[in-house]
C-alpha atoms as a PDB file:
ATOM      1  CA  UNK A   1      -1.708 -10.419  15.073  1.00  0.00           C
ATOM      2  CA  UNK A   2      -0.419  -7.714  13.042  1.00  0.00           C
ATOM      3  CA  UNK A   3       1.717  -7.949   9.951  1.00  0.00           C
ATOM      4  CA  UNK A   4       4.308  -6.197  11.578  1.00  0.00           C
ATOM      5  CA  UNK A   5       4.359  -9.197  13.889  1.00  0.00           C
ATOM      6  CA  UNK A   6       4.350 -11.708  11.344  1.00  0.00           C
ATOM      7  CA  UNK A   7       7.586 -10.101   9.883  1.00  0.00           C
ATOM      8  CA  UNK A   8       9.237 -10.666  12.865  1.00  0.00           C
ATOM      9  CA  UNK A   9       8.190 -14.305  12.949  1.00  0.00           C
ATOM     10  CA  UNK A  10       9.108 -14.982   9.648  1.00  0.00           C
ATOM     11  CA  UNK A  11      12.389 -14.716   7.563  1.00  0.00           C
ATOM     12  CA  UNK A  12      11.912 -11.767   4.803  1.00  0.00           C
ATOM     13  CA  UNK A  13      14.437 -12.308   2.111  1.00  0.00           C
ATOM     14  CA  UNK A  14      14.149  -9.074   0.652  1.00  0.00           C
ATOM     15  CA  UNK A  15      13.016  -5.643   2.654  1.00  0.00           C
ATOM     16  CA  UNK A  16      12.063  -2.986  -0.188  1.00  0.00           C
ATOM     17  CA  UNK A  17      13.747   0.303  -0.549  1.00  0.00           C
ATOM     18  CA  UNK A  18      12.222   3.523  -0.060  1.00  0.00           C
ATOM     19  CA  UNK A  19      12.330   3.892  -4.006  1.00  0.00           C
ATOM     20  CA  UNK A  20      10.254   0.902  -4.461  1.00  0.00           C
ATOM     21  CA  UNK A  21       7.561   1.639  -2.131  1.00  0.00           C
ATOM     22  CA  UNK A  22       7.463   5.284  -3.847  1.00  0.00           C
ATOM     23  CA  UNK A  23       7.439   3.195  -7.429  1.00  0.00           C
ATOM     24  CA  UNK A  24       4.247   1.031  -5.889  1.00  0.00           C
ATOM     25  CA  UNK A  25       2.608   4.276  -4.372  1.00  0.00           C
ATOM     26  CA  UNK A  26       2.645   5.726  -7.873  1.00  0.00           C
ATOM     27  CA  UNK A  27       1.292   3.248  -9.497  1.00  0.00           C
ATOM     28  CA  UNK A  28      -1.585   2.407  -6.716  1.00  0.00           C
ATOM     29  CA  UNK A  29      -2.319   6.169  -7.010  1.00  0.00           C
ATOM     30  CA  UNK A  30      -2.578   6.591 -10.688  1.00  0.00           C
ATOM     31  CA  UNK A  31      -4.512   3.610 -11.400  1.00  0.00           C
ATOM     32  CA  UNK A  32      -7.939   3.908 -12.567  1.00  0.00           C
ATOM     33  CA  UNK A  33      -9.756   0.890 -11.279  1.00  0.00           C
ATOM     34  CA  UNK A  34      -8.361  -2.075  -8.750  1.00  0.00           C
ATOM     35  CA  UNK A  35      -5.477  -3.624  -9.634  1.00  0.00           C
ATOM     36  CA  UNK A  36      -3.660  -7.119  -9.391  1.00  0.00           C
ATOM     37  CA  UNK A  37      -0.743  -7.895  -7.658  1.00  0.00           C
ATOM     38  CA  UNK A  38       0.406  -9.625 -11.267  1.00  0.00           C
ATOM     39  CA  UNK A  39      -0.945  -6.127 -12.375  1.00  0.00           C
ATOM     40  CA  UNK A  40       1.077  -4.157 -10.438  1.00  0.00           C
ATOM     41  CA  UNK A  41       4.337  -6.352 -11.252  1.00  0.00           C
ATOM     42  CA  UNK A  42       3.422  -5.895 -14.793  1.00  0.00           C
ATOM     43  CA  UNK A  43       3.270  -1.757 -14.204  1.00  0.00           C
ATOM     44  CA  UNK A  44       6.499  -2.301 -12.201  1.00  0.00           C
ATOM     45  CA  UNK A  45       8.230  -3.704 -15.288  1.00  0.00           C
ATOM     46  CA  UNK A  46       8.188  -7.170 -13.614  1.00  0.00           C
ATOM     47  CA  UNK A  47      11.359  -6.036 -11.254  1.00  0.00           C
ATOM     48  CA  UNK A  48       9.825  -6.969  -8.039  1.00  0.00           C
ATOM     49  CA  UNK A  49       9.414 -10.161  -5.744  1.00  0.00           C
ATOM     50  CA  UNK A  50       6.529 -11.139  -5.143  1.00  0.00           C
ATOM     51  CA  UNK A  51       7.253 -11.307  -1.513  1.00  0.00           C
ATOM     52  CA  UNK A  52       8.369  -7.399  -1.488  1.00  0.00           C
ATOM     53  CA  UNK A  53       5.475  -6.231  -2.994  1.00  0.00           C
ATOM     54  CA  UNK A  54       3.364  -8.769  -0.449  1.00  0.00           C
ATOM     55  CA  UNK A  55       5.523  -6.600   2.369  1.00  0.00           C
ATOM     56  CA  UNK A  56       4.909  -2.962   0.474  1.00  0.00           C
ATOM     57  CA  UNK A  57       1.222  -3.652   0.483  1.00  0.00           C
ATOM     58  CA  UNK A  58       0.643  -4.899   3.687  1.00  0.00           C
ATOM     59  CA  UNK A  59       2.727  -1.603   5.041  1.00  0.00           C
ATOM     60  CA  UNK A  60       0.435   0.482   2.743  1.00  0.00           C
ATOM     61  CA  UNK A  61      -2.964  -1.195   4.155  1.00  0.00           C
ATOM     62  CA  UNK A  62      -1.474  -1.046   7.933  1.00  0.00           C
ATOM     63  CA  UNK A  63      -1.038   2.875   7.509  1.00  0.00           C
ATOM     64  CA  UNK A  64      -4.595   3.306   5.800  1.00  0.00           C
ATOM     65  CA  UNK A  65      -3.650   4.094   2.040  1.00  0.00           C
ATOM     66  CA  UNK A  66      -4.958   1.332   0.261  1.00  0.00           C
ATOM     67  CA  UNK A  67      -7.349  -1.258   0.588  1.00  0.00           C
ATOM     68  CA  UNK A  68      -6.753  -4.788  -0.296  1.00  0.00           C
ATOM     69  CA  UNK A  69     -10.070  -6.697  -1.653  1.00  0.00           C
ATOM     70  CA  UNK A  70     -11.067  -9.750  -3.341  1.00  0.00           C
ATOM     71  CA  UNK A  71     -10.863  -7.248  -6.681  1.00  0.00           C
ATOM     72  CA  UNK A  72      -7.538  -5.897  -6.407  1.00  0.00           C
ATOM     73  CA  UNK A  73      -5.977  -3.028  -4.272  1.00  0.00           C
ATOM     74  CA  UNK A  74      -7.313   0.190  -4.735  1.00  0.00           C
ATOM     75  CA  UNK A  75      -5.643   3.373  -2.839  1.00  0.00           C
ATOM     76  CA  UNK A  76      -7.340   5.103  -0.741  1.00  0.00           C
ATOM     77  CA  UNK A  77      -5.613   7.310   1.014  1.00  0.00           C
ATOM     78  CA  UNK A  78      -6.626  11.328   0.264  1.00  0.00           C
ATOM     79  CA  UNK A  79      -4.379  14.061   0.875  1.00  0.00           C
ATOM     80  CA  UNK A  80      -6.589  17.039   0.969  1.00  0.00           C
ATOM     81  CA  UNK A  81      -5.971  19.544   2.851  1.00  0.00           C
ATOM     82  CA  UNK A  82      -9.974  20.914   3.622  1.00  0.00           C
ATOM     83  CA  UNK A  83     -10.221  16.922   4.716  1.00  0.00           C
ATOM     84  CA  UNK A  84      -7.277  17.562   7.533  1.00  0.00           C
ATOM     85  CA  UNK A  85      -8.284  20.615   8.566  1.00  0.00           C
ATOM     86  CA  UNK A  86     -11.940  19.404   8.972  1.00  0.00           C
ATOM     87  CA  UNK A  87     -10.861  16.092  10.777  1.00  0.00           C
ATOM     88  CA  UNK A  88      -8.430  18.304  13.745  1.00  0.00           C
ATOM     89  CA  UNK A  89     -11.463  20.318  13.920  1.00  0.00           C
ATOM     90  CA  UNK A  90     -13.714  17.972  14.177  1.00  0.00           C
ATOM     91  CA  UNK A  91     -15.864  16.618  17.659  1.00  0.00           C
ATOM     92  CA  UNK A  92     -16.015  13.083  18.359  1.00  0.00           C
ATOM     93  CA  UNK A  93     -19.289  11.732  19.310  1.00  0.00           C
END
């Protein structure tokens, strides 16, 4: 079952706005090594719930831009543009 399917199932007190999930982006994408949820709260300034940043990072993971380990989440997600043009013009085997 997907996330997405859980949230339906369950009652989210708090969706996130798009300025959050731009705020957790940032901070996934200019972190040098795996970081914490507590981490990321701390980098946040502590303004988040715990279950809105649970919901951000399951959205990021779902659309393949981080990773979520036992470590800490690390993004993943690379926006080059030799990478895109290599993956349309790519062959699948």
């Amino acid at each position: 079952m997907s996330y997405a399917t859980q949230l339906l199932q369950e009652e989210v007190l708090h969706y996130p706005t798009l300025k959050t999930v731009l705020q957790v982006e940032e901070v996934l994408m200019n972190a040098q090594k795996a970081l914490s949820r507590e981490a990321i709260k701390r980098a946040l300034g502590g303004k988040i719930m715990h279950q809105t940043l649970n919901l951000i990072l399951h959205y990021l993971e779902d659309s393949g831009k981080i990773y979520i380990s036992e470590k800490g989440v690390v993004w993943i997600y690379n926006q080059s543009k030799k990478l895109s043009q290599a993956i349309r013009k790519g062959v699948e085997h």
